[in-house]
N, C-alpha and C. Protein backbone atom coordinates (compact mmCIF):
# COMPACT_ATOMS: atom_id res chain seq x y z
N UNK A 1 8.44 -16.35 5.75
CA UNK A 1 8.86 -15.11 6.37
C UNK A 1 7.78 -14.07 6.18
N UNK A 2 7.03 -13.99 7.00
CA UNK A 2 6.12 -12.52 6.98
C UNK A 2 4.97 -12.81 6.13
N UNK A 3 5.02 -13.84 5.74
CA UNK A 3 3.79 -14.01 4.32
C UNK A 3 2.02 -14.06 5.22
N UNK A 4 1.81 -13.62 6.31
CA UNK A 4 0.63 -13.78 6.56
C UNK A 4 -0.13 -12.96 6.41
N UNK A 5 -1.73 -12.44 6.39
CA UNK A 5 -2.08 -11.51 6.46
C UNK A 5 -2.01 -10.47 7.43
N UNK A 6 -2.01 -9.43 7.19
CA UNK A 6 -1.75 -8.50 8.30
C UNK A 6 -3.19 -7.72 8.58
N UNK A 7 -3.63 -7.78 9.90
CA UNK A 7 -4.73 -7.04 9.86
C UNK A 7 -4.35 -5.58 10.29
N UNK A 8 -4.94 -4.68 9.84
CA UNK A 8 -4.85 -3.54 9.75
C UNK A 8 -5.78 -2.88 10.61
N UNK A 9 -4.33 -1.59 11.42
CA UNK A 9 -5.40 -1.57 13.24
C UNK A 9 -6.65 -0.81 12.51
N UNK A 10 -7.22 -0.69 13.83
CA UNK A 10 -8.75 -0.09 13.88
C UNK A 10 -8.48 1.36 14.33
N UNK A 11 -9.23 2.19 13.56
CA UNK A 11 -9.32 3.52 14.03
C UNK A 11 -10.01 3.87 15.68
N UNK A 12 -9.02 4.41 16.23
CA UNK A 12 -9.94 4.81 17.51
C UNK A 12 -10.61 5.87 17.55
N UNK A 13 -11.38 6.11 18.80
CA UNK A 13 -12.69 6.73 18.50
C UNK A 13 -12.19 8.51 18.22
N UNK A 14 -13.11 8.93 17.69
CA UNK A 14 -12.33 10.25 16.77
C UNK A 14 -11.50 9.85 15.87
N UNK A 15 -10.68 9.59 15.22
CA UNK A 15 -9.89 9.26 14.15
C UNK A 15 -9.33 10.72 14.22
N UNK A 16 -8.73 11.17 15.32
CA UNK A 16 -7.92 12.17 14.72
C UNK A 16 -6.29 11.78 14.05
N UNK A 17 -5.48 13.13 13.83
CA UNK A 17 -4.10 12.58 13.24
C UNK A 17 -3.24 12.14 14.71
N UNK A 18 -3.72 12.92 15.46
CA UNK A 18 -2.34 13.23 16.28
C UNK A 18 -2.94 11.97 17.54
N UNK A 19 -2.34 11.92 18.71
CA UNK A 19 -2.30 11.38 19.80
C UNK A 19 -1.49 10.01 19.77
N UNK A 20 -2.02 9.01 20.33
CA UNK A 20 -1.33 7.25 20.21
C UNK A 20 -1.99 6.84 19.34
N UNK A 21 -1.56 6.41 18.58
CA UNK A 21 -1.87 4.71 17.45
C UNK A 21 -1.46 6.16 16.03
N UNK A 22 -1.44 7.19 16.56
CA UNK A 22 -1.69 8.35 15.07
C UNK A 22 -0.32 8.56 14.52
N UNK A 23 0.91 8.49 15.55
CA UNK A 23 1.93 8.82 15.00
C UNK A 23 3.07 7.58 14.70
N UNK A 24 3.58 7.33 13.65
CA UNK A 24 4.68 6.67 12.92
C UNK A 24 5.47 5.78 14.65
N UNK A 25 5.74 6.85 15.16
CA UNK A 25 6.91 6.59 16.58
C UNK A 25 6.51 5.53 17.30
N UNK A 26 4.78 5.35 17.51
CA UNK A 26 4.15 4.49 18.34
C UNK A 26 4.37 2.92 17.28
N UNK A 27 4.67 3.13 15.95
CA UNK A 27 4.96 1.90 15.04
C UNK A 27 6.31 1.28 15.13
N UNK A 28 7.14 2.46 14.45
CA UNK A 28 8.44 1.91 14.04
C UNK A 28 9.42 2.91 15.13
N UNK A 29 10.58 1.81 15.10
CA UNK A 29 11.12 2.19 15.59
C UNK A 29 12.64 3.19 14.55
N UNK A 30 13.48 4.09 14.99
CA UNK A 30 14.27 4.98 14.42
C UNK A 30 14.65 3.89 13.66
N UNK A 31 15.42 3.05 14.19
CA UNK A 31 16.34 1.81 13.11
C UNK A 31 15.34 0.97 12.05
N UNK A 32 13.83 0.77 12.19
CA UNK A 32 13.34 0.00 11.17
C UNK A 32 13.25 1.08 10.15
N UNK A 33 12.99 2.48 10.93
CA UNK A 33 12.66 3.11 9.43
C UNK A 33 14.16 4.10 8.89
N UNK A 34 15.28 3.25 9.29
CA UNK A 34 16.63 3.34 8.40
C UNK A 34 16.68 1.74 7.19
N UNK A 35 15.87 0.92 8.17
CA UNK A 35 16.31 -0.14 7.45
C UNK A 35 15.40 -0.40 6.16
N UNK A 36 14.08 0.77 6.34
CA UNK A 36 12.74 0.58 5.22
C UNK A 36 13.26 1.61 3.97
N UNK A 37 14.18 2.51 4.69
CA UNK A 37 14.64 3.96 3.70
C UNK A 37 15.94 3.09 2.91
N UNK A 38 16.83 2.49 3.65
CA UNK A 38 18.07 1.85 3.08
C UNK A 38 17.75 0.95 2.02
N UNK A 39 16.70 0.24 2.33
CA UNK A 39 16.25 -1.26 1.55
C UNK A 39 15.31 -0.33 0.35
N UNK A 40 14.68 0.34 0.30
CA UNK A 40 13.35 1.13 -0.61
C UNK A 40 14.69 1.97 -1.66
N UNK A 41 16.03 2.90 -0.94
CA UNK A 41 16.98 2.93 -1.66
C UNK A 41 17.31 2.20 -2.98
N UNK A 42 17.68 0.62 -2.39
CA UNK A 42 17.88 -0.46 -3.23
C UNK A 42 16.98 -0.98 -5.02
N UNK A 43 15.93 -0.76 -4.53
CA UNK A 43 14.62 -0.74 -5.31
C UNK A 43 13.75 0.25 -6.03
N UNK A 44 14.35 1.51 -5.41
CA UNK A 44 13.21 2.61 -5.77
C UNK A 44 13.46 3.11 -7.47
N UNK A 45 14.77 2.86 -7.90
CA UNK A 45 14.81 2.73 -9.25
C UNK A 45 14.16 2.32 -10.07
N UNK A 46 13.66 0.89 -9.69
CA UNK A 46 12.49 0.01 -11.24
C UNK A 46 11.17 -0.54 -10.04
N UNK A 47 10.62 0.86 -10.29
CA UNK A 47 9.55 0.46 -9.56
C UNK A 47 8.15 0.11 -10.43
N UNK A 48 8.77 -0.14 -11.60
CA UNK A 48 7.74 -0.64 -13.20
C UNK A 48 8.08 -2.66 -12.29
N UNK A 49 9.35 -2.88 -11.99
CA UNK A 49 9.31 -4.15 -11.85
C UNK A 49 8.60 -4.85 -10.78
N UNK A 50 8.94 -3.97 -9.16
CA UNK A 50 8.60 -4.18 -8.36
C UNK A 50 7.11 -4.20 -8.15
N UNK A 51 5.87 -3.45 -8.89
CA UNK A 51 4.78 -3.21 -8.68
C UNK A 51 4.16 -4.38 -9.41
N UNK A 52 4.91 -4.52 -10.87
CA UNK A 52 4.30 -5.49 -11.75
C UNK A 52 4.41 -7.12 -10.96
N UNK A 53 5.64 -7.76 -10.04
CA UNK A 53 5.94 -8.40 -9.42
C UNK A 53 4.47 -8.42 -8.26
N UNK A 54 4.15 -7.41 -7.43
CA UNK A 54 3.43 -6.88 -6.69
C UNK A 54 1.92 -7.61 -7.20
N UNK A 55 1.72 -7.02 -8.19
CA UNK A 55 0.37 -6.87 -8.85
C UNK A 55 0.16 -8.50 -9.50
N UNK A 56 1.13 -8.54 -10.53
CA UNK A 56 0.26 -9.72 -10.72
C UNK A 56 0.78 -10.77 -9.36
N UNK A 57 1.49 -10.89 -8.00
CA UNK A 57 1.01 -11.87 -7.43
C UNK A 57 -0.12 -11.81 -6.81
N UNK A 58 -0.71 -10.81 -6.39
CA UNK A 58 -1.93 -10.04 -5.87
C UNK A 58 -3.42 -10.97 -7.03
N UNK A 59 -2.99 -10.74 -8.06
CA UNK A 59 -4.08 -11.71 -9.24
C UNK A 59 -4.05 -12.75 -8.90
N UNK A 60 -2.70 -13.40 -8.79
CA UNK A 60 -2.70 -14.99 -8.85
C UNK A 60 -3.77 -15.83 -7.53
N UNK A 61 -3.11 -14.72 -6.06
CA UNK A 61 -3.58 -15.17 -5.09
C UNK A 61 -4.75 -15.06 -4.76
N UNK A 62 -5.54 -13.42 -4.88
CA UNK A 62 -6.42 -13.07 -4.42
C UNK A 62 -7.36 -13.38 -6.07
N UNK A 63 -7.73 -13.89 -7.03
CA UNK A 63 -8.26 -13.57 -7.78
C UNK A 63 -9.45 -12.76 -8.02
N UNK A 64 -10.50 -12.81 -6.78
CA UNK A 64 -11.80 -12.12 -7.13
C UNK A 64 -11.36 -10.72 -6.94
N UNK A 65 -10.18 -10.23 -6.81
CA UNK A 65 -9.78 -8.13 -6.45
C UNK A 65 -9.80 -8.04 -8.17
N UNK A 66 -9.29 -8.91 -9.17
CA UNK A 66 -9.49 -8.73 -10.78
C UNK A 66 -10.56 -8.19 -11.12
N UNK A 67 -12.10 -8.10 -10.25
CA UNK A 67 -13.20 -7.30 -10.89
C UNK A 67 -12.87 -6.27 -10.36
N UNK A 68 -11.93 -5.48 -9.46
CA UNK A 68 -11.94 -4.23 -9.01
C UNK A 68 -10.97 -3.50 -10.05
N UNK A 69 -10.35 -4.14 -10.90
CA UNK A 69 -9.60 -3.71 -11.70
C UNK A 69 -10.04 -3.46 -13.30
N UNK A 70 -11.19 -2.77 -13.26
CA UNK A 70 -11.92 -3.23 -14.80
C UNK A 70 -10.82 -2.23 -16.07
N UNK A 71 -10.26 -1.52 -15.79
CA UNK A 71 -9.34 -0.98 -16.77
C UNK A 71 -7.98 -1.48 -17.01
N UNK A 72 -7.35 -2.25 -15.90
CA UNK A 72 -6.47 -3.20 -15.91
C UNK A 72 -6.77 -5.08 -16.76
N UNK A 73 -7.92 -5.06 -15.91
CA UNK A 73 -8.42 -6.89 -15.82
C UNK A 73 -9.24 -6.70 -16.71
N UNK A 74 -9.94 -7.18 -17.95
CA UNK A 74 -10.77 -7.14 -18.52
C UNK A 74 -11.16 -9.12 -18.58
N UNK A 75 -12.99 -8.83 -18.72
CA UNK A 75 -13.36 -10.41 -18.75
C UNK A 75 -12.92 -10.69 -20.61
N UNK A 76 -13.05 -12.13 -20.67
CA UNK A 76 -12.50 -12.10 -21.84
C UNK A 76 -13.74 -12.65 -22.50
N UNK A 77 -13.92 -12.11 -23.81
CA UNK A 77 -15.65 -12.49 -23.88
C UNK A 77 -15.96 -13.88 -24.41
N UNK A 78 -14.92 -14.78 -24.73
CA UNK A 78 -15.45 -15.84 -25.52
C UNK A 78 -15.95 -17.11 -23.73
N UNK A 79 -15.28 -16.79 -22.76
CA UNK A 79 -14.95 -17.57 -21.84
C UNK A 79 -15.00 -16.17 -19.99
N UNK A 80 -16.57 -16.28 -19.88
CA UNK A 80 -16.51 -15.54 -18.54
C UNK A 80 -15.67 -16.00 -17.59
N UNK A 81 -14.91 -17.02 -17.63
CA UNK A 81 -14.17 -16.84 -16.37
C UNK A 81 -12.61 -16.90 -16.52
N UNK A 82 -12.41 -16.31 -18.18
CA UNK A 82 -11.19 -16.16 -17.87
C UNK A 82 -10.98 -14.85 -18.07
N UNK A 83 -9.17 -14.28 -17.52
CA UNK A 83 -9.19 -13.03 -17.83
C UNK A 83 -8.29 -12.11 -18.58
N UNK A 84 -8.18 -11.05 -19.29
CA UNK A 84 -6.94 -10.87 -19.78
C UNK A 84 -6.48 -9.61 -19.24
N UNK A 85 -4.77 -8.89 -19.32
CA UNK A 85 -4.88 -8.37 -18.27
C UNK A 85 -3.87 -7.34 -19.16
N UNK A 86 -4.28 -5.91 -19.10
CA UNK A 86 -3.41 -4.78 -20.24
C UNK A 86 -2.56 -4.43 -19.04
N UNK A 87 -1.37 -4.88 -19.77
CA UNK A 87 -0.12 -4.92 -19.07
C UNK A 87 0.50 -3.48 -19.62
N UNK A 88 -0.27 -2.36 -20.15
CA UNK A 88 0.19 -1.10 -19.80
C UNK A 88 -0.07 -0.63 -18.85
N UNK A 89 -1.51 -1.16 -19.27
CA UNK A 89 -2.47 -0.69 -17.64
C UNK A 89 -2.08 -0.53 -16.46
N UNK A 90 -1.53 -1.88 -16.44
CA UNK A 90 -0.87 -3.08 -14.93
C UNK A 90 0.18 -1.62 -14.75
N UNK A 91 1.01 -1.74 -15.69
CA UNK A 91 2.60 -1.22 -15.30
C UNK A 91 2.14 0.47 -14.69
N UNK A 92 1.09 0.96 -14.93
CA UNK A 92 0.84 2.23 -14.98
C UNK A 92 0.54 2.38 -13.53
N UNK A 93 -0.56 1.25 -13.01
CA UNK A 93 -1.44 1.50 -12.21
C UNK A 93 -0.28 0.71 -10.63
N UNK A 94 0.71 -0.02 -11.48
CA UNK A 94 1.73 -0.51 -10.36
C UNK A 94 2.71 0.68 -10.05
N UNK A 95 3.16 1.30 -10.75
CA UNK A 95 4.04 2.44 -10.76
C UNK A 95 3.60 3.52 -9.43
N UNK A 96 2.16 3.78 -10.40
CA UNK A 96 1.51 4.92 -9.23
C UNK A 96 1.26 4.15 -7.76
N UNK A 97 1.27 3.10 -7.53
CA UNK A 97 1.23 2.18 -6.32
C UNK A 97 2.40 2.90 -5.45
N UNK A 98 3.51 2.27 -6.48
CA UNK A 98 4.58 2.05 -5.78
C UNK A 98 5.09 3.53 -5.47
N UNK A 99 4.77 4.23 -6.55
CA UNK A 99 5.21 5.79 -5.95
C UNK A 99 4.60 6.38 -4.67
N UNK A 100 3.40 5.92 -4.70
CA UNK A 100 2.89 6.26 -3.16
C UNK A 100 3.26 5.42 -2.00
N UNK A 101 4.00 4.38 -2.13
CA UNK A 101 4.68 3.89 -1.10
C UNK A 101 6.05 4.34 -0.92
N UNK A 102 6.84 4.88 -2.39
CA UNK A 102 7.91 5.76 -2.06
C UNK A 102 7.61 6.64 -1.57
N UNK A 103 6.49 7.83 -1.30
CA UNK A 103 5.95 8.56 -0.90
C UNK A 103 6.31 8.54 0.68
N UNK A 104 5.59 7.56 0.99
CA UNK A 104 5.51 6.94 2.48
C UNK A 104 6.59 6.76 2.92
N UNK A 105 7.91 6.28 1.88
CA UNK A 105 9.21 5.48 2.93
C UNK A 105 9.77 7.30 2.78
N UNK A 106 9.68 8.12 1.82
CA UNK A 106 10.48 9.24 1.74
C UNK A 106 9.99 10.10 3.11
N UNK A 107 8.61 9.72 3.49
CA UNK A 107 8.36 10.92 4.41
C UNK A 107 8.12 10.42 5.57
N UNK A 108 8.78 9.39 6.16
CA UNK A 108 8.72 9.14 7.35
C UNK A 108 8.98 9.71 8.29
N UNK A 109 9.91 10.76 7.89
CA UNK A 109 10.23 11.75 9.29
C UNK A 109 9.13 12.70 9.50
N UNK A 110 8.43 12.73 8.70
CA UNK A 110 7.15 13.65 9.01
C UNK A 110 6.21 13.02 9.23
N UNK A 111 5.91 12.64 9.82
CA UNK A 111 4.76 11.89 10.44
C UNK A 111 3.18 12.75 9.96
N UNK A 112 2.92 13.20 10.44
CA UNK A 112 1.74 14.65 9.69
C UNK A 112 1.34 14.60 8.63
N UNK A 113 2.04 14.75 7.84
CA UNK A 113 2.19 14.98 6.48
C UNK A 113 2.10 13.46 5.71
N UNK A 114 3.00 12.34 6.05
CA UNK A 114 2.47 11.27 5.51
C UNK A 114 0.85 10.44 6.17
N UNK A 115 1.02 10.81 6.94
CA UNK A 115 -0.65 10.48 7.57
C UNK A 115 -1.38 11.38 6.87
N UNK A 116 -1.59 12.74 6.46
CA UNK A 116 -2.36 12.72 5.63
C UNK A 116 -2.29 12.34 4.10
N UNK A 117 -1.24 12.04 3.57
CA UNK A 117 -0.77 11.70 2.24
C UNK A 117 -1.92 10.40 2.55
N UNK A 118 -2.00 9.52 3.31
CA UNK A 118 -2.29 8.41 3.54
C UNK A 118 -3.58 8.06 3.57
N UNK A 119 -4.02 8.77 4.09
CA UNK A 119 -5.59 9.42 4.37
C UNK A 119 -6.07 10.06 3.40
N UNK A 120 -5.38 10.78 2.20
CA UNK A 120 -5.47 11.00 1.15
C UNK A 120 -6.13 9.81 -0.33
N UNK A 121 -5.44 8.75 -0.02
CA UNK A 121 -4.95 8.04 -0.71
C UNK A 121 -5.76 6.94 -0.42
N UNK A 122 -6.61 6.77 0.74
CA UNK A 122 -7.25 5.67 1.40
C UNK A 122 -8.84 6.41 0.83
N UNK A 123 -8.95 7.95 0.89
CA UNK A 123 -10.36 8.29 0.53
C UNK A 123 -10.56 8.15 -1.32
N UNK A 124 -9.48 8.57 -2.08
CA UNK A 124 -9.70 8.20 -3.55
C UNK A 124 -10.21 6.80 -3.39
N UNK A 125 -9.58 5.64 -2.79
CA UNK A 125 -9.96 4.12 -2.60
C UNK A 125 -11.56 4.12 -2.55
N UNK A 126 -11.73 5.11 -1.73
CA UNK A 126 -13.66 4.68 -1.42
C UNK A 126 -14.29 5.02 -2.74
N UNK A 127 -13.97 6.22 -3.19
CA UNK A 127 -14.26 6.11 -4.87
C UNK A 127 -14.41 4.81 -5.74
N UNK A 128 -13.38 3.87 -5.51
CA UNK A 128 -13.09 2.70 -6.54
C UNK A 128 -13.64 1.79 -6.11
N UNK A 129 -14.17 2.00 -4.93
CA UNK A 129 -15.20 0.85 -4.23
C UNK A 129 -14.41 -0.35 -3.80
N UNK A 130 -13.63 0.39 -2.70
CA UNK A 130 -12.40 -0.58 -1.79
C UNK A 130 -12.60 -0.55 -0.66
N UNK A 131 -12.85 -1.36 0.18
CA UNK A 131 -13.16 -1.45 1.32
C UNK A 131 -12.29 -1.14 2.33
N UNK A 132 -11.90 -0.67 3.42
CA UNK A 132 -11.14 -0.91 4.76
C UNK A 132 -10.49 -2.29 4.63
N UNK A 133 -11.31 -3.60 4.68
CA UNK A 133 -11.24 -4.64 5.15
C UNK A 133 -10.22 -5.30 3.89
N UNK A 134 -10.24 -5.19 2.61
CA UNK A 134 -9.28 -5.19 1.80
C UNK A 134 -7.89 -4.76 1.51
N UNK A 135 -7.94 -4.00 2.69
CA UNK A 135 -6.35 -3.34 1.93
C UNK A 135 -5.34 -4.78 2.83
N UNK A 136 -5.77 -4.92 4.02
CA UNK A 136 -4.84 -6.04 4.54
C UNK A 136 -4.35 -7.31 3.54
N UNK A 137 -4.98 -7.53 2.50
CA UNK A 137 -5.02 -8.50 1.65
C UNK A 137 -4.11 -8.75 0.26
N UNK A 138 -3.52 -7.20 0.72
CA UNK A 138 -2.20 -6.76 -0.04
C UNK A 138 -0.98 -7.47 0.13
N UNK A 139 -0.55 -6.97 1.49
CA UNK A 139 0.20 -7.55 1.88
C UNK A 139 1.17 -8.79 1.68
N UNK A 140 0.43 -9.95 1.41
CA UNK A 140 1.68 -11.20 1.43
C UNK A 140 2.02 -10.99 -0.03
N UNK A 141 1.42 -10.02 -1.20
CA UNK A 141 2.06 -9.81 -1.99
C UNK A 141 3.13 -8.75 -2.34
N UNK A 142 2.93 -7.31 -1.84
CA UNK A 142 3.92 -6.78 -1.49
C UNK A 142 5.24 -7.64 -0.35
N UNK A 143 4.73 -8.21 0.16
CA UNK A 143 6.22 -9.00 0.84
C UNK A 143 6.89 -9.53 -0.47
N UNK A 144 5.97 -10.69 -1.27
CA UNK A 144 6.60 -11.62 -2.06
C UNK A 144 7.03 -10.76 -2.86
N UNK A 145 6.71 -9.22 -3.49
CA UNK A 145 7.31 -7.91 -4.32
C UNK A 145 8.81 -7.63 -3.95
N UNK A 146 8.73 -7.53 -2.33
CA UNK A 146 9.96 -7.12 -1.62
C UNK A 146 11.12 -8.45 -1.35
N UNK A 147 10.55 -8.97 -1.25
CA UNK A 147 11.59 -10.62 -1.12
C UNK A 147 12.09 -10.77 -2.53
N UNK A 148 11.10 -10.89 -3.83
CA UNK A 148 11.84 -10.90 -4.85
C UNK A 148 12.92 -9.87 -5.04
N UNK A 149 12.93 -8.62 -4.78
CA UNK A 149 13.60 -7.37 -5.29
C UNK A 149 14.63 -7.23 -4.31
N UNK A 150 14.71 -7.60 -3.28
CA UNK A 150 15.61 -7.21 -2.14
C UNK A 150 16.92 -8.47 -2.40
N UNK A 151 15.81 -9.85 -2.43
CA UNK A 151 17.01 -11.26 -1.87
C UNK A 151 17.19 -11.00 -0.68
N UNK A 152 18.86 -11.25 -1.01
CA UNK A 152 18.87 -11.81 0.50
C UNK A 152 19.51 -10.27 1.88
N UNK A 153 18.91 -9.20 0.95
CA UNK A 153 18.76 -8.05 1.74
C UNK A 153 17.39 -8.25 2.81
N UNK A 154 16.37 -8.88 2.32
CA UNK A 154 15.33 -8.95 2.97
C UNK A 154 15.13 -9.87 3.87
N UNK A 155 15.76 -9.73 5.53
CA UNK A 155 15.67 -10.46 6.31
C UNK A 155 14.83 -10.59 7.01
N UNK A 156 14.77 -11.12 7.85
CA UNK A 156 13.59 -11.16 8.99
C UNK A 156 13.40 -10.02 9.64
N UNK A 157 14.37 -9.50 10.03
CA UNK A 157 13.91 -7.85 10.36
C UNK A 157 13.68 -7.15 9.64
N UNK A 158 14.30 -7.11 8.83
CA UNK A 158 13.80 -5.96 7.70
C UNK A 158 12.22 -6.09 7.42
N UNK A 159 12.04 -7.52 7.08
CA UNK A 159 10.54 -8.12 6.87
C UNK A 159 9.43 -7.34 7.58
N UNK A 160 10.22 -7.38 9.51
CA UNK A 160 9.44 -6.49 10.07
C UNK A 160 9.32 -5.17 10.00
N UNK A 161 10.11 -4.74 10.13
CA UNK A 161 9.81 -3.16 9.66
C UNK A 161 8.85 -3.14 8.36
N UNK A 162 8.96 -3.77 7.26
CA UNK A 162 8.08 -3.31 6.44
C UNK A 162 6.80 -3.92 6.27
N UNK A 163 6.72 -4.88 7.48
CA UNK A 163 5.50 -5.02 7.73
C UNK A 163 4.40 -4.49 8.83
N UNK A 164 5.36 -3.47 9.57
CA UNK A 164 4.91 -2.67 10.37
C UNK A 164 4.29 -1.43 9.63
N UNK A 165 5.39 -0.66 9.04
CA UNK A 165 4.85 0.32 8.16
C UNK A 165 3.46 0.28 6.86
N UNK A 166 3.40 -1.20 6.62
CA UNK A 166 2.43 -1.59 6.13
C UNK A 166 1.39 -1.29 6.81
N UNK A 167 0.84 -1.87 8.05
CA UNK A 167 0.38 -1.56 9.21
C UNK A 167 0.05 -0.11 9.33
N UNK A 168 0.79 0.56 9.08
CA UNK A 168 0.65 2.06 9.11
C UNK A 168 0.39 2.61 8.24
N UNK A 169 0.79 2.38 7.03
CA UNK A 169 -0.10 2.65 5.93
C UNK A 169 -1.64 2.37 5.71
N UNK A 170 -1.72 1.80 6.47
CA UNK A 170 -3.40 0.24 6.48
C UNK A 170 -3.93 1.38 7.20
N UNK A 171 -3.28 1.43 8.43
CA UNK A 171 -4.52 2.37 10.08
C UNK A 171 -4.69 3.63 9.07
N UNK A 172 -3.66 4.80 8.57
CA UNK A 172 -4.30 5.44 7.57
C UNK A 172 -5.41 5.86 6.46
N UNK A 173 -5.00 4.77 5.46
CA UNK A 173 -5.69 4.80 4.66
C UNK A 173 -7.13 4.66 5.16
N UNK A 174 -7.23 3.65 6.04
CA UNK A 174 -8.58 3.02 6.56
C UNK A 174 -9.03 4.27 6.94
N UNK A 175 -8.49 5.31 8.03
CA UNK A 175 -9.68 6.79 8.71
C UNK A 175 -9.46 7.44 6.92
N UNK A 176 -8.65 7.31 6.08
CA UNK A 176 -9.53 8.22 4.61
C UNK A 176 -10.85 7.23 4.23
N UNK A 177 -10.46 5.81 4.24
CA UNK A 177 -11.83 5.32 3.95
C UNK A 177 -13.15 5.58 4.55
N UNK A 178 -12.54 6.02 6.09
CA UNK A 178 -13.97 5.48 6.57
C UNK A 178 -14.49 7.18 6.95
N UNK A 179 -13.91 8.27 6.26
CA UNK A 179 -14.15 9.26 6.73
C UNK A 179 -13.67 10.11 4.94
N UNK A 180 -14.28 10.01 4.32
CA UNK A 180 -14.00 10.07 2.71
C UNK A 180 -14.00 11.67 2.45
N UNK A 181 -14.64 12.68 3.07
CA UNK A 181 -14.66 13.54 3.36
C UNK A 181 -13.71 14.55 4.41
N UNK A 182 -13.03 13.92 4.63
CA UNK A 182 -12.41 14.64 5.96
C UNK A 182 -11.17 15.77 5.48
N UNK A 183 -11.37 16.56 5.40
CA UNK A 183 -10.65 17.85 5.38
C UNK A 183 -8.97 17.68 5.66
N UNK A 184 -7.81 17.80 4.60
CA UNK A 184 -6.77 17.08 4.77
C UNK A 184 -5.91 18.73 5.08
N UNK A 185 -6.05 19.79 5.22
CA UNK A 185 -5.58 20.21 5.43
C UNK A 185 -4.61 21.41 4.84
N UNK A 186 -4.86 20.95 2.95
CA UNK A 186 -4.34 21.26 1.92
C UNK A 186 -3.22 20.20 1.28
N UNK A 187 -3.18 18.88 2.16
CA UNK A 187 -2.80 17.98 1.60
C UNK A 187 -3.08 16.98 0.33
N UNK A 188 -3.95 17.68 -0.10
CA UNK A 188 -4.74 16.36 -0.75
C UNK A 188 -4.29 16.25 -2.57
N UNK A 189 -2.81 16.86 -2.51
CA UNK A 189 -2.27 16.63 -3.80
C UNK A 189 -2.20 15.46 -4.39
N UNK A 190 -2.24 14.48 -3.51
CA UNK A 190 -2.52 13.07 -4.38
C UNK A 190 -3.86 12.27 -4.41
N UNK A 191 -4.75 13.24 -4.01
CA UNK A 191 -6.21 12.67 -4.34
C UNK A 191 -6.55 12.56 -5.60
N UNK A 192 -5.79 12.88 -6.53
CA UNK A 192 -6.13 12.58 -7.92
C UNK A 192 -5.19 11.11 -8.62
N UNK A 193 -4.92 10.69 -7.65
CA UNK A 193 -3.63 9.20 -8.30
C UNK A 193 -4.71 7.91 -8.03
């Protein structure tokens, strides 16, 4: 169900906020983003579990993103290729994840405002030396995050909707990546997460 990669659209030319591909409406539809707010409801309580779920399947699958994590992942020195992994760290750095995706499901009616939250959040990334082309690679682990935490709340539609909004989170973040500088407006309260 949904476990594939998702590629994440391409900025069109200008990368402004507003016009087509810029606003939420051209993504989801009113009912997916009842069914992303209803289901994120369900979960938004232990979001220490959901991120840690998140994160380490993200290790298991993707292993080489573990060097992007040098305060989380550390090499272990007797044996370079194995790794050990400070599971305060983890829980800290999953938390603040997941809060910025509560972020996202809380402000869907504002379209504006979470596009720049987003764009916010995609330019700290260029800091940590994250590419555009990486964030899609998230994905089949946040599903397997949301499939664990949901059950059998997480259906095939639901799947879609939150793999749309993924999608929308992705086209975002990507114009903060690829425009690291870009003037948010006075949004940029979470450029420090």
């Amino acid at each position: 169900m949904g476990n594939t990669i998702v590629n994440c659209p391409s900025v069109p030319n200008g990368g402004g906020g507003g016009g087509r591909g810029g606003q939420l409406s051209t993504y989801l539809t009113l009912h997916q983003i009842h069914q992303i707010q209803d289901t994120w409801d369900l979960i938004k309580d232990d979001l220490g579990k959901l991120g840690i779920i998140v994160f380490m399947r993200f290790f298991e699958t993707e292993p080489d993103v573990k060097s992007l994590f040098p305060k989380i992942v550390r090499m272990n020195n007797e044996n370079q290729l194995e790794w050990e992994i400070d599971k305060d760290m983890l829980q800290k750095h999953a938390i603040s994840v997941m809060e910025g995706l509560g972020a996202a499901v809380e402000s869907l009616d504002e379209s504006d405002f979470l596009n720049n939250v987003m764009v916010s959040i995609g330019q700290t990334h260029v800091k940590r030396h994250i590419k555009p082309q990486m964030l899609k690679r998230l994905w089949p682990s946040l599903n397997h995050g949301l499939k664990e935490s949901l059950g059998e709340k997480y259906t095939k539609e639901v799947n879609e909707a939150w793999k749309k909004l993924y999608m929308y989170i992705c086209y975002h973040m990507k114009r903060g990546m690829e425009n690291p500088d870009m003037d948010l407006e006075g949004y940029s309260v979470y450029a420090d997460r």
